[in-house]
Protein backbone atom coordinates (compact mmCIF):
# COMPACT_ATOMS: atom_id res chain seq x y z
CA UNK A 1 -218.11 -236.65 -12.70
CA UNK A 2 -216.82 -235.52 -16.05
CA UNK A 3 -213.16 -235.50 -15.03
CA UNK A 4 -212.25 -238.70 -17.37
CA UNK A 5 -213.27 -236.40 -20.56
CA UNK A 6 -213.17 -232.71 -18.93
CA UNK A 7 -210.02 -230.95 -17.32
CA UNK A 8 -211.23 -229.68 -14.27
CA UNK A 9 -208.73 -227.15 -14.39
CA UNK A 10 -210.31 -225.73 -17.82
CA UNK A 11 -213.91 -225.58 -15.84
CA UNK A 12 -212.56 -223.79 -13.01
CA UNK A 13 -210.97 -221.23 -15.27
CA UNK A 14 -213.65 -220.75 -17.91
CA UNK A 15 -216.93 -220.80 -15.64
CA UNK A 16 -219.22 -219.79 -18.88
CA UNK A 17 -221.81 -221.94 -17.48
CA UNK A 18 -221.95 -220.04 -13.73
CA UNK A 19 -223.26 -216.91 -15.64
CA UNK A 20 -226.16 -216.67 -17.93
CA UNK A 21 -227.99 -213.62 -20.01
CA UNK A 22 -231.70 -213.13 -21.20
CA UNK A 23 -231.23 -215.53 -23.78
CA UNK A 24 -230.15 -218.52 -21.37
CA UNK A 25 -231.37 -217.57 -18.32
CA UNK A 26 -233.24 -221.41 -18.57
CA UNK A 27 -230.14 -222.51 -18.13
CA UNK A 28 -229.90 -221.83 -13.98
CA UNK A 29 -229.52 -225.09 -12.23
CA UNK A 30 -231.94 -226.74 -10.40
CA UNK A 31 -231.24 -226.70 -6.24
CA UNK A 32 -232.72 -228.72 -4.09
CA UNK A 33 -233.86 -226.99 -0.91
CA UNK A 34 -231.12 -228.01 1.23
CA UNK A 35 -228.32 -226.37 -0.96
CA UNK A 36 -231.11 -223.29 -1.52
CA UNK A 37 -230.92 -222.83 2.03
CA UNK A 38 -226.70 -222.79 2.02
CA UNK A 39 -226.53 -220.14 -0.35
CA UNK A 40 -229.47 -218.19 1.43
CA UNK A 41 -227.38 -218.52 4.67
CA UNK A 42 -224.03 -217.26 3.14
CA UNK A 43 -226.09 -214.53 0.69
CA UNK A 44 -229.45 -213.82 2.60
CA UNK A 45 -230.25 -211.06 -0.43
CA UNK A 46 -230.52 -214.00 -2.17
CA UNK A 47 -234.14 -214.84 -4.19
CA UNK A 48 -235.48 -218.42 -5.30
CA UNK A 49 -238.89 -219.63 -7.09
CA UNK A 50 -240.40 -223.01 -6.70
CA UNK A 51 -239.59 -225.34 -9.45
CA UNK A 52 -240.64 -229.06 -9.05
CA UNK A 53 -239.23 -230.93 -6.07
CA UNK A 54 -236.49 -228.17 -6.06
CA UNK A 55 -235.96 -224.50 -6.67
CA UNK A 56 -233.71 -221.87 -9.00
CA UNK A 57 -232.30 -218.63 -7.92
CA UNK A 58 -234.94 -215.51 -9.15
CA UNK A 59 -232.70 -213.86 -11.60
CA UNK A 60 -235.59 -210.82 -11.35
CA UNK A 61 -236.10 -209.13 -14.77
CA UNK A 62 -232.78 -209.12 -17.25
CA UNK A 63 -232.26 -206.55 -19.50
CA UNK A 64 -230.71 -206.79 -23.21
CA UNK A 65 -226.72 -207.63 -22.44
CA UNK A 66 -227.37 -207.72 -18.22
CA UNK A 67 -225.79 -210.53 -16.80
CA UNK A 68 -226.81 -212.94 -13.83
CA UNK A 69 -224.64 -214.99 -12.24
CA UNK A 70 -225.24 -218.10 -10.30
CA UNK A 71 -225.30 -217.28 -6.55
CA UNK A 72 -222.98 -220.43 -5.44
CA UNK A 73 -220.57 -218.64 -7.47
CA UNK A 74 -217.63 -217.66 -5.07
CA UNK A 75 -214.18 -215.81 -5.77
CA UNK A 76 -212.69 -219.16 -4.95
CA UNK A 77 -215.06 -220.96 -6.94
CA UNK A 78 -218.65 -223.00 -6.37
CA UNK A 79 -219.12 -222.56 -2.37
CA UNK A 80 -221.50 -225.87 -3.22
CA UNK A 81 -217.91 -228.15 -3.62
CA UNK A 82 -219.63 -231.72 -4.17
CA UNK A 83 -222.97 -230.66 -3.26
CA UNK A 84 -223.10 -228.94 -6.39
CA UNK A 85 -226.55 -229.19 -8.55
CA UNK A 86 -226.83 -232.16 -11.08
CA UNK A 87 -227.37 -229.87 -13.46
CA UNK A 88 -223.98 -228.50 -12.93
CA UNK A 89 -222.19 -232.12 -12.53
CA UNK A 90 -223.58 -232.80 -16.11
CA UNK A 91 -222.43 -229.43 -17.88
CA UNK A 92 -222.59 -229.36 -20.89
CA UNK A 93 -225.11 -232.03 -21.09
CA UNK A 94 -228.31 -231.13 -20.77
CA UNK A 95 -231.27 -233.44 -20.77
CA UNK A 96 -234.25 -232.54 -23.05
CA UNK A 97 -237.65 -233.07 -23.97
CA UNK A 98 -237.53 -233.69 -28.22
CA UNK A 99 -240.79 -233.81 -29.19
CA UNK A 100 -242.19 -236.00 -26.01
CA UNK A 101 -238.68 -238.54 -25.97
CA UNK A 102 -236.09 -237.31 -23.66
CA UNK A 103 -232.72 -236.74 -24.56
CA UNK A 104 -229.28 -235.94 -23.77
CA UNK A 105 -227.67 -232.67 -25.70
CA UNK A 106 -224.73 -230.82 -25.61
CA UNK A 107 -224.15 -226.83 -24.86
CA UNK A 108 -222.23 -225.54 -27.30
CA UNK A 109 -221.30 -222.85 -25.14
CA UNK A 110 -218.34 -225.14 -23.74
CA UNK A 111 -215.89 -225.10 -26.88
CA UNK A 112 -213.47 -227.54 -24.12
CA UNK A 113 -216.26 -230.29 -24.83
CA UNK A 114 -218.02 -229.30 -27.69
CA UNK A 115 -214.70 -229.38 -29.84
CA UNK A 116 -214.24 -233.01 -29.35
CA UNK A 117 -215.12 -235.84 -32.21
CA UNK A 118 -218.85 -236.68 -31.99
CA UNK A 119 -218.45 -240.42 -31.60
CA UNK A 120 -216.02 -240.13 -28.29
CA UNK A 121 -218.62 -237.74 -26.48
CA UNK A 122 -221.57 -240.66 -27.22
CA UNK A 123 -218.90 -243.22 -26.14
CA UNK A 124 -218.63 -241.80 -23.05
CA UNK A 125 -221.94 -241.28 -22.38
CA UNK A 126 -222.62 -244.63 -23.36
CA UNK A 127 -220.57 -245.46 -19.96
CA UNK A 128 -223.02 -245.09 -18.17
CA UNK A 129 -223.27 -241.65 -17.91
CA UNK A 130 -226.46 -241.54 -20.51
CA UNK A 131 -228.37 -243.89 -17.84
CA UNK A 132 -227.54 -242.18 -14.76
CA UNK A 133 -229.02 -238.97 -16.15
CA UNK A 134 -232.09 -240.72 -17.68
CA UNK A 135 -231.92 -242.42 -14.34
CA UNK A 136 -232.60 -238.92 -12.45
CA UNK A 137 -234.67 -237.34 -14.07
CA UNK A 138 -237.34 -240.02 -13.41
CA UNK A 139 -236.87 -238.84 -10.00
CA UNK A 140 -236.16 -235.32 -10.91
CA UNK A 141 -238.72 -234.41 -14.13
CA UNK A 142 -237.58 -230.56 -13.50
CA UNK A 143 -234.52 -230.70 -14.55
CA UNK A 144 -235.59 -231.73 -18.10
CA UNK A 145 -235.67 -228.69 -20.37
CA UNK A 146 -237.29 -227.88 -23.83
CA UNK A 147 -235.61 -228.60 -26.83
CA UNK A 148 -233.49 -225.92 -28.00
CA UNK A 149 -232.18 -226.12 -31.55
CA UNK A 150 -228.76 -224.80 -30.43
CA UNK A 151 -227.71 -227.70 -28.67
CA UNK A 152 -226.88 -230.93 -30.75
CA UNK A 153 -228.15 -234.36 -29.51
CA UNK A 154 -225.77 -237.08 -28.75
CA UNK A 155 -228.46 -239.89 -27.47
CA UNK A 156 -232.16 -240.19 -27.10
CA UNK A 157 -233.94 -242.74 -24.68
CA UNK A 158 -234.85 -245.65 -25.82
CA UNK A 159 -238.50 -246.37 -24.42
CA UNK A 160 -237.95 -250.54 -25.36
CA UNK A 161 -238.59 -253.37 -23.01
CA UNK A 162 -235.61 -253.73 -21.85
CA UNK A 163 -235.81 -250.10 -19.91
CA UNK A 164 -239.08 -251.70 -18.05
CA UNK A 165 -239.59 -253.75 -15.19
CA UNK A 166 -242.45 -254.62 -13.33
CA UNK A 167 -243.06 -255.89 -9.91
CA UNK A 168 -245.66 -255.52 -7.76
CA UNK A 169 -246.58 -254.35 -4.09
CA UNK A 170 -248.98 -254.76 -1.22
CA UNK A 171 -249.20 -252.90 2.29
CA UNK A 172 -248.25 -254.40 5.07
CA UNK A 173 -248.52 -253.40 9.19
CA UNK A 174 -244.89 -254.10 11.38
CA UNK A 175 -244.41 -254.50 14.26
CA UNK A 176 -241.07 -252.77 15.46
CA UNK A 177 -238.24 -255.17 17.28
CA UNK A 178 -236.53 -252.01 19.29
CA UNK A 179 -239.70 -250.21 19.92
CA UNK A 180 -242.55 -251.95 20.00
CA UNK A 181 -245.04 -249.73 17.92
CA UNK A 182 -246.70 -250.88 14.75
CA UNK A 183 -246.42 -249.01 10.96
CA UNK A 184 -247.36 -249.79 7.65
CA UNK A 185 -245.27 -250.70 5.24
CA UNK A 186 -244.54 -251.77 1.58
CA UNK A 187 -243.27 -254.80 0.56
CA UNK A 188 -242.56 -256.71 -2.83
CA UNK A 189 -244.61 -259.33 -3.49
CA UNK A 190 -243.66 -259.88 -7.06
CA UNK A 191 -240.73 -259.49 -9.75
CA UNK A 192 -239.62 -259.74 -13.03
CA UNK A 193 -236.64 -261.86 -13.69
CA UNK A 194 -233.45 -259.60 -13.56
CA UNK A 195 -232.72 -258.57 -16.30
CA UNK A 196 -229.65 -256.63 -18.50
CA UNK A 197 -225.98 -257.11 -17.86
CA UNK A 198 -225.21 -256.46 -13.39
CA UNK A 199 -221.74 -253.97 -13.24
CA UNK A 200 -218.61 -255.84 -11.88
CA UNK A 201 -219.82 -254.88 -8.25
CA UNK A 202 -223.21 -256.41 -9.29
CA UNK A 203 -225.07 -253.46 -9.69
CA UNK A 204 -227.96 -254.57 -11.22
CA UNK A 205 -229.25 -252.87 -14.49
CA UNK A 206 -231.12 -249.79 -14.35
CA UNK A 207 -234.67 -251.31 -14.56
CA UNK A 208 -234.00 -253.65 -11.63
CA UNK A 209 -232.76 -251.24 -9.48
CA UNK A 210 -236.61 -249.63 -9.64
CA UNK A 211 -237.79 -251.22 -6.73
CA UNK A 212 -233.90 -250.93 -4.11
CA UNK A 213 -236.19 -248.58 -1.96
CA UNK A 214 -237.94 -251.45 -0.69
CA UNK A 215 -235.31 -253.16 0.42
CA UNK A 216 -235.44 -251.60 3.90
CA UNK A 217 -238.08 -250.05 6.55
CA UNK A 218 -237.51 -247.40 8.44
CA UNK A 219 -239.48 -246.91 11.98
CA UNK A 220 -241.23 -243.96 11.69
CA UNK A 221 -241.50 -243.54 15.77
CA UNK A 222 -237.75 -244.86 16.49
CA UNK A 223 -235.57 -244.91 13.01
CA UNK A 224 -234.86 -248.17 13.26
CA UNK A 225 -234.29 -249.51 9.77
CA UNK A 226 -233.60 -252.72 8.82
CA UNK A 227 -235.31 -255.56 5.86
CA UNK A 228 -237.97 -256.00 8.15
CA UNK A 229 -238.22 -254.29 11.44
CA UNK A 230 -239.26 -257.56 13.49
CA UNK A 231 -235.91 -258.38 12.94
CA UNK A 232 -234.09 -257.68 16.69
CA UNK A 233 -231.36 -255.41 17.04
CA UNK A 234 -229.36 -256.66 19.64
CA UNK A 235 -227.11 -253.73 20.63
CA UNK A 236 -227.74 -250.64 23.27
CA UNK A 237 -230.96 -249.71 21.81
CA UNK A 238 -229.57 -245.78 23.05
CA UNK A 239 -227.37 -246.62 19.47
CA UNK A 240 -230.54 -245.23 17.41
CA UNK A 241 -229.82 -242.06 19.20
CA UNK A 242 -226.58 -241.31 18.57
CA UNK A 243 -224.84 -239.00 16.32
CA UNK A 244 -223.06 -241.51 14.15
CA UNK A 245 -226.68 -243.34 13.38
CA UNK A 246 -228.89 -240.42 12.75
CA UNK A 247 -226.32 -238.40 10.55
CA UNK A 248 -225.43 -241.26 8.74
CA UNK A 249 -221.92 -241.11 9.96
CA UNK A 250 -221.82 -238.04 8.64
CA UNK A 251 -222.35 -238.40 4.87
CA UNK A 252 -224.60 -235.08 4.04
CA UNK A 253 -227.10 -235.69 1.77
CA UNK A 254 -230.91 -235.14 0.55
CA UNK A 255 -231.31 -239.01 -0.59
CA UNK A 256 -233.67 -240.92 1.64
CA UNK A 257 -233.54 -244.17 0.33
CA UNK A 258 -229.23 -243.95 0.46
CA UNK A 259 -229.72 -242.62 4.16
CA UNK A 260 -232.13 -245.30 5.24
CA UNK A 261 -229.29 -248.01 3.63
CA UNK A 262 -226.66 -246.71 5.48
CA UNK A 263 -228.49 -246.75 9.08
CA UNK A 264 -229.38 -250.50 7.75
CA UNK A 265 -225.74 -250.97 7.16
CA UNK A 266 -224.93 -249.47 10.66
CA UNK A 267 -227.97 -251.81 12.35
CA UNK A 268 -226.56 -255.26 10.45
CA UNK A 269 -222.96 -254.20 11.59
CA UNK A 270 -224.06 -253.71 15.19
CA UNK A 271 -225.94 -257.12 15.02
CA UNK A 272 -222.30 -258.81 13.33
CA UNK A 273 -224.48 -259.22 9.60
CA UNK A 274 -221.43 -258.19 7.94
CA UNK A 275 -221.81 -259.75 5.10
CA UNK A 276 -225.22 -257.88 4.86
CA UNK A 277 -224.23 -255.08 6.34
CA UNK A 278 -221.54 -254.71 2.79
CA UNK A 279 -224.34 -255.11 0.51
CA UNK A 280 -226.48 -252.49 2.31
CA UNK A 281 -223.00 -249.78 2.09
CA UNK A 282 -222.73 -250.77 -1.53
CA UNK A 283 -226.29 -250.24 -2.15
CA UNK A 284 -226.09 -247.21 -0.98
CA UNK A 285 -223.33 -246.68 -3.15
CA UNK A 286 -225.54 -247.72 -6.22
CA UNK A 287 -227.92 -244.74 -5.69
CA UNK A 288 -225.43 -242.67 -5.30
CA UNK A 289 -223.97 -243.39 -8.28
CA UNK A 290 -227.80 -243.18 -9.92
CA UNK A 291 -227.66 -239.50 -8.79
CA UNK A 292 -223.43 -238.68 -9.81
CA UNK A 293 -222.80 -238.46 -6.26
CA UNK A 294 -219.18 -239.68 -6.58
CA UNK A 295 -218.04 -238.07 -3.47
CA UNK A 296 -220.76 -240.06 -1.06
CA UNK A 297 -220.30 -243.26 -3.39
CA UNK A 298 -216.86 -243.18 -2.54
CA UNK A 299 -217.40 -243.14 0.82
CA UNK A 300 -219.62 -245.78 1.22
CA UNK A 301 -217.79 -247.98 -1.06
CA UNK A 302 -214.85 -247.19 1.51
CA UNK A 303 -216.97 -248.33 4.25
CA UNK A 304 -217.65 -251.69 2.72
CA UNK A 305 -214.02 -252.31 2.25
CA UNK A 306 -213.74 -251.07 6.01
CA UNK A 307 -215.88 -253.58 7.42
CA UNK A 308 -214.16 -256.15 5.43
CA UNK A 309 -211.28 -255.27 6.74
CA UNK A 310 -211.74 -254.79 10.39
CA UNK A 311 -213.67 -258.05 10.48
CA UNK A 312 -211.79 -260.94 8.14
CA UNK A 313 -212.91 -264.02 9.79
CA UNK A 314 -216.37 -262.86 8.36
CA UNK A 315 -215.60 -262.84 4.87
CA UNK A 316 -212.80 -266.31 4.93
CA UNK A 317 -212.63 -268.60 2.13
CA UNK A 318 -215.77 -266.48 0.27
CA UNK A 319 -214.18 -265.11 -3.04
CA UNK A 320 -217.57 -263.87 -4.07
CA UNK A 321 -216.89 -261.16 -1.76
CA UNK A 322 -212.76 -260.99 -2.30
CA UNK A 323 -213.65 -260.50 -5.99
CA UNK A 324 -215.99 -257.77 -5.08
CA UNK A 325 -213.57 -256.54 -2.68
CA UNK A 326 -211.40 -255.83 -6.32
CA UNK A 327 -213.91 -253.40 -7.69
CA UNK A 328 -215.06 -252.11 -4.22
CA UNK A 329 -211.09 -250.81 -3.94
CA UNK A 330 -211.07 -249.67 -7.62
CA UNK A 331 -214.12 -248.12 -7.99
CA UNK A 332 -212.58 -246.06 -4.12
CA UNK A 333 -209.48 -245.13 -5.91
CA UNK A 334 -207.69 -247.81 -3.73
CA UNK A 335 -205.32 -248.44 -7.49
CA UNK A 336 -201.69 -249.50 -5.81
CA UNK A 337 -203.35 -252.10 -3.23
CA UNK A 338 -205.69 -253.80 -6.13
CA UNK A 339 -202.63 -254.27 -7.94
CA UNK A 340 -200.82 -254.98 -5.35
CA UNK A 341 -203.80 -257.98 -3.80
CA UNK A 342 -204.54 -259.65 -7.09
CA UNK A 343 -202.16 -258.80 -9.87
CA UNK A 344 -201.56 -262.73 -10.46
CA UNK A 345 -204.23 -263.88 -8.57
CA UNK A 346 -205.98 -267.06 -9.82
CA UNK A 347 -209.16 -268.37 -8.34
CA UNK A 348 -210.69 -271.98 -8.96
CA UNK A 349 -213.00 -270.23 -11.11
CA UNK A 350 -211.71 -269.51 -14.42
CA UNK A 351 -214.30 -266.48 -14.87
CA UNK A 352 -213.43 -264.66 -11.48
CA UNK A 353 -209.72 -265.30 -12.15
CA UNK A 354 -210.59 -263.46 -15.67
CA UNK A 355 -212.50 -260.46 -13.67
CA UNK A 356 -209.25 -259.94 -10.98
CA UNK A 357 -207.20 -259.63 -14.30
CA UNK A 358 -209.13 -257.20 -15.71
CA UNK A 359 -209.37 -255.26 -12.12
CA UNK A 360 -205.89 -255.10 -12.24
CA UNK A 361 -205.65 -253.67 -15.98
CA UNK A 362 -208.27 -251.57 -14.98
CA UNK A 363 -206.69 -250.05 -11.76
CA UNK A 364 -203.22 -249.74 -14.02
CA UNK A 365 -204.95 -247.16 -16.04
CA UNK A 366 -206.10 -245.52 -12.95
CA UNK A 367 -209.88 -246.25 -13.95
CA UNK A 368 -212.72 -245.51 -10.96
CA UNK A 369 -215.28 -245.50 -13.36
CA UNK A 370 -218.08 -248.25 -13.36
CA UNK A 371 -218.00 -251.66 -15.92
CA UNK A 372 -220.28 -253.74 -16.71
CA UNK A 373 -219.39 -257.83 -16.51
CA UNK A 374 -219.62 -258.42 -20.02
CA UNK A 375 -216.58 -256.07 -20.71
CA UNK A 376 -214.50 -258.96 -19.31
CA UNK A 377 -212.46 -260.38 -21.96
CA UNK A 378 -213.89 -264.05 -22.24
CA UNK A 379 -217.12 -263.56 -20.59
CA UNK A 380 -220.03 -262.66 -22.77
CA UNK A 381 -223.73 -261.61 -21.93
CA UNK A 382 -226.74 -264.04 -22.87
């Protein structure tokens, strides 16, 4: 997550934040219970204490100069690989609480990062980086820490209006298409305008993206998910039993609200929504990227571009999705066949011609990272 600004080679050799002392013993990552249980299978000696919706490892009682190190901790590095806690995607940022306003800090414990020019750490964490941590916590208020005077901060939160969004809700009963039982559900009834500048993939800004869990039910006798779930699913109905659709193809992880898009994505595919069945994989992307999950918002990214690919009379003559298509491959890593597909492109429209151009600067410089549309030379937010 940090590899644009942090050698990962340098982490892997230095590992100063997988071992802690009396005096930073706060610092242990948060796990969530899933991962809590992976380290408990490989190292069953292994303690943990409640903390919020997760846990930390029991360091027990440290004594003046006794180390503890982090139980994921392996001779051949983190056995957690991707799965690894936020906390440890985000080292050495930490997010604080400075005197009731949250904020993102710096360890100075990591000389790698903490030697670098103030302004080009807040640049980068004004990427996007600063939001997506922000971003989790609201899910995740444990991993927020006390101030500690040691650790500079780069950027508070800003607690304006345009960081709010409201929209309201009501309770409504559905009655399921595949199997014919009844649930209650909530539903949007009301929005604010969108508002803030969408990415190039049109990720919305972080206040509208409040309300993505209700863009799809989930049957809570079946697991059919879909918008609404009196919409019919025309395939084997025995498809809600497989493999593929309850593991989510096989993308591990503890989100809900990504795993119920994806089954959506796999139910719209199956009834030939393709078109829908893209947005659903990239909005499952989107909270993926909310939570640094690169490795899972790569792969549904991936299966966007799949479906576009296996399934090109669907998406003929509509450059709103071969413009998406751009980022979709850029944002995968997918550099040599986004310049290779629209280096000299030109659309009708003069502002998606601009946006292919700046794709293909983008994947020049080998860039995966996330952009919002108003970096486009010639197009400007209002």
């Amino acid at each position: 997550m940090l590899k644009e600004i942090l050698d990962p080679c340098s982490c892997a050799k230095c590992r100063i934040c997988c071992v802690f002392d009396s005096s930073d013993i706060w610092e242990t990552p948060v796990f969530t219970l899933e991962t809590a249980e992976r380290i408990r299978c490989a190292k069953p000696e292994t303690k943990f204490v409640p903390c919020g919706n997760g846990c930390i490892a029991d360091p027990g009682k440290l004594c003046e100069g006794e180390l503890f190190t982090c139980p994921a901790l392996t001779e051949n590095g983190c056995m957690l690989g991707d799965e690894k806690p936020f906390d440890c995607r985000i080292w050495p940022f930490r997010i604080m609480n400075v005197g009731g306003i949250r904020a993102v800090t710096i360890a100075s414990l990591c000389s790698e990062m903490y030697s670098r020019p103030l302004s080009q750490l807040v640049d980068f964490l004004d990427k996007g980086l600063a939001e997506n941590i922000f971003r989790y916590a609201d899910e995740h208020p444990e991993i927020v820490k006390p101030y500690d005077d040691g650790y500079p901060v780069l950027k508070l939160e800003r607690k304006g209006k345009e960081n709010k969004m409201s929209f309201s809700t009501e309770e409504k009963n559905f009655i399921c298409s595949v199997c014919g039982k009844g649930s209650p559900h909530t539903v949007i009834t009301e929005t604010d305008p969108p508002a803030g500048v969408p990415d190039l993939d049109l990720r919305p800004a972080g206040a509208s993206r409040k309300y993505m869990k209700y863009q799809v039910m989930e049957c809570p006798h079946c697991g059919y998910c879909n918008s609404a779930l009196n919409i019919p699913f025309y395939p084997d109905k025995e498809y809600l039993d497989s493999e593929e659709y309850k593991e989510c193809t096989g993308i591990l992880t503890a989100n809900a609200d990504a795993q119920r898009l994806i089954k959506k994505a796999l139910v719209l595919a199956g009834n030939h929504s393709y078109k829908d069945a893209v947005k659903s994989w990239l909005s499952a992307a989107w909270l993926f990227d909310d939570d640094c999950d690169r490795p899972n918002a790569v792969i549904c990214r991936r299966s966007a571009v799949r479906l576009m690919d296996d399934h090109p009379a669907a998406f003929k003559g509509d450059n709103n999705f071969k413009i998406l298509m751009a980022d979709l491959l850029r944002r995968s890593g997918e550099f040599e066949r986004v310049i290779r597909e629209y280096e000299g492109e030109a659309f009708r429209s003069q502002i998606m011609t601009a946006i292919a151009f700046f794709e293909v600067q983008l994947a020049a410089q080998g860039d995966d990272e996330a952009h919002r549309a108003d970096e486009v030379p010639g197009i400007s937010a209002r």
